[in-house]
Protein backbone atom coordinates (compact mmCIF):
# COMPACT_ATOMS: atom_id res chain seq x y z
CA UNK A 1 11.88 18.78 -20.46
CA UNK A 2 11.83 15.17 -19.17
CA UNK A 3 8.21 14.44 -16.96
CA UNK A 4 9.53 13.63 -13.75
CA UNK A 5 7.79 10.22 -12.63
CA UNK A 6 5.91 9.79 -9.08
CA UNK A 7 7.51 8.04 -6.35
CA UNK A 8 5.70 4.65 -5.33
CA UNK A 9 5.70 2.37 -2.39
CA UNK A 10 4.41 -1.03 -2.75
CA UNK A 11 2.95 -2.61 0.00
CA UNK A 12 1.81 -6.66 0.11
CA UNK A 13 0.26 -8.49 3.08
CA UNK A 14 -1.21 -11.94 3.94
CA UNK A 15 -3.00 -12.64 7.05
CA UNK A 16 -1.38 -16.37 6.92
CA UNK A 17 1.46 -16.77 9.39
CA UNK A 18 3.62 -17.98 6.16
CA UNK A 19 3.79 -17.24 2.48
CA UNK A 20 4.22 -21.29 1.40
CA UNK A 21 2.42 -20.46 -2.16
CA UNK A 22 3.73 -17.10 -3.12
CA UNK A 23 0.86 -14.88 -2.42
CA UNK A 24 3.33 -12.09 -1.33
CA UNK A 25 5.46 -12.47 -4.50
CA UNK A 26 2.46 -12.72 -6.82
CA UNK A 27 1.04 -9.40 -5.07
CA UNK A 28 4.09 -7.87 -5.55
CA UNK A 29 4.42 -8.78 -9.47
CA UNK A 30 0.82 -7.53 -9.61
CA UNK A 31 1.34 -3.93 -7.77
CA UNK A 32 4.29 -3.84 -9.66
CA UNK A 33 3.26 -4.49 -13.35
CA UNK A 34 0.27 -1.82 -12.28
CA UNK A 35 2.97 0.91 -11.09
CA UNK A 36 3.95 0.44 -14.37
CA UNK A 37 1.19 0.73 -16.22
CA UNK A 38 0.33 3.97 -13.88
CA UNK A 39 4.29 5.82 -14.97
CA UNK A 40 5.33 5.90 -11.19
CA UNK A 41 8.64 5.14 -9.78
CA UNK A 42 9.21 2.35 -7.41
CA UNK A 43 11.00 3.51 -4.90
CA UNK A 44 10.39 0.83 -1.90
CA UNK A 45 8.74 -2.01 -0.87
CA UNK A 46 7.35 -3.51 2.52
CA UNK A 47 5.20 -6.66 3.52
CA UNK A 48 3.63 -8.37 6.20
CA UNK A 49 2.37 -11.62 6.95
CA UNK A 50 -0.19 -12.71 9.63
CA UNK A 51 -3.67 -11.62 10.69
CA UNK A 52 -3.28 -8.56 12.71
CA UNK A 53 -5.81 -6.31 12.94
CA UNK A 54 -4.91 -2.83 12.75
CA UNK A 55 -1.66 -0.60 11.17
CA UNK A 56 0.55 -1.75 13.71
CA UNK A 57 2.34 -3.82 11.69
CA UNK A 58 6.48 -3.64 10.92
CA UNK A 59 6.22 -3.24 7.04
CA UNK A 60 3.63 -0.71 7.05
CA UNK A 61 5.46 0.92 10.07
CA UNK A 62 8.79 0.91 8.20
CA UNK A 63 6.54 2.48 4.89
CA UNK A 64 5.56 4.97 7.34
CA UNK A 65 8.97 5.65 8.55
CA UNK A 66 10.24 5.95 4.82
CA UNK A 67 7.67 7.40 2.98
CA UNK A 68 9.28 10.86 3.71
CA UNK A 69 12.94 10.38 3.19
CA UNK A 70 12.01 8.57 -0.30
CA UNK A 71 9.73 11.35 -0.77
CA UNK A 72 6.94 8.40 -1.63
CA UNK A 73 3.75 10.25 -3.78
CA UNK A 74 1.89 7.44 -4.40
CA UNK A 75 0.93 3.51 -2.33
CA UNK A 76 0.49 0.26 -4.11
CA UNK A 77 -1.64 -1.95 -2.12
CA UNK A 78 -4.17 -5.01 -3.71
CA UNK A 79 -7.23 -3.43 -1.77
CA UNK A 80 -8.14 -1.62 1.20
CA UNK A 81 -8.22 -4.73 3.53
CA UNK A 82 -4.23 -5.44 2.85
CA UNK A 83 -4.52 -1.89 4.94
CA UNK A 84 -6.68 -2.64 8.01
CA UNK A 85 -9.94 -5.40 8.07
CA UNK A 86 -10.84 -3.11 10.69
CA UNK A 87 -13.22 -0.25 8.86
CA UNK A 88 -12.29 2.54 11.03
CA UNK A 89 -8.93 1.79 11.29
CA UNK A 90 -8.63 1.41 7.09
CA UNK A 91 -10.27 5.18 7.35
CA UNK A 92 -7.75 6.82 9.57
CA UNK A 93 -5.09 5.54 7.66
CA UNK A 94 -6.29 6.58 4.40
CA UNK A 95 -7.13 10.18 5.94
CA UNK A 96 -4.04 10.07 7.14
CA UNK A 97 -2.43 9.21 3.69
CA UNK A 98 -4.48 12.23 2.21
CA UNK A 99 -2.94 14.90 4.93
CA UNK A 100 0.83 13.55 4.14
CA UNK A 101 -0.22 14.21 -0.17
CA UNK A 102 0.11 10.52 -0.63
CA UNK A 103 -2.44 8.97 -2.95
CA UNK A 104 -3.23 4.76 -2.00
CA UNK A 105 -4.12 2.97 -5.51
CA UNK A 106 -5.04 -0.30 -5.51
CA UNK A 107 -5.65 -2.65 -9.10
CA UNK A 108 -8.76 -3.94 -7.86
CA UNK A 109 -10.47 -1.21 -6.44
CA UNK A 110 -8.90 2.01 -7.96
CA UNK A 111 -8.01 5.26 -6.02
CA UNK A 112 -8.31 4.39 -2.15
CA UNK A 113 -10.35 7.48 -0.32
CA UNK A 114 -11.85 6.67 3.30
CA UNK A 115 -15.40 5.77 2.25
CA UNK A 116 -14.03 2.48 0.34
CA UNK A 117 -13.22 1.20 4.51
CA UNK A 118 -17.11 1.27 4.99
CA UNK A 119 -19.00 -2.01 6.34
């Protein structure tokens, strides 16, 4: 019987208005090479670009949009700020994350839980 692999999302942000080096590109070939190494599936990808604070931002609204049709198990991000600067916002999305079964890894930091958003 074949192991059925985990569904991933990766998700890259930049808080510069452009990505004129790359960043978003190299973030991606990062979360991607450490999906990888993890066994999961890639089954989409967002990004955003610009300094917004919060989760109110249109590739991690489209993630949240898809994560249930693509049946997504598992998020890529580089570390908990590419979620929210914002500490308590970083927490209620990664609670929220935990109540829809979806795990947030990140290559620099590990597992994401709510008590890596603390000041």
């Amino acid at each position: 019987m074949e192991h059925r692999k985990k569904k991933a999302w990766i998700y890259t942000h930049i808080d510069a208005p452009e990505d004129s080096h790359g960043a978003l590109k190299k973030q991606y070939g990062q979360l991607n090479t450490y999906g990888e190494q993890l066994g999961l599936e890639i089954a989409g990808c967002s990004s955003d670009m610009g300094g917004e604070a919060g989760t109110e931002r249109p590739g991690l609204q489209f993630f949240l949009e898809e994560k249930d049709n693509r049946e997504i198990e598992v998020l890529l991000v580089l570390d908990s700020a590419r979620l929210s600067r914002d500490q308590k916002q970083c927490r209620k999305f990664l609670l929220g994350m935990k109540k829809s079964g979806i795990q947030v890894f990140s290559p620099l930091e590990g597992m994401l839980v709510a008590s890596h958003c603390q000041e």
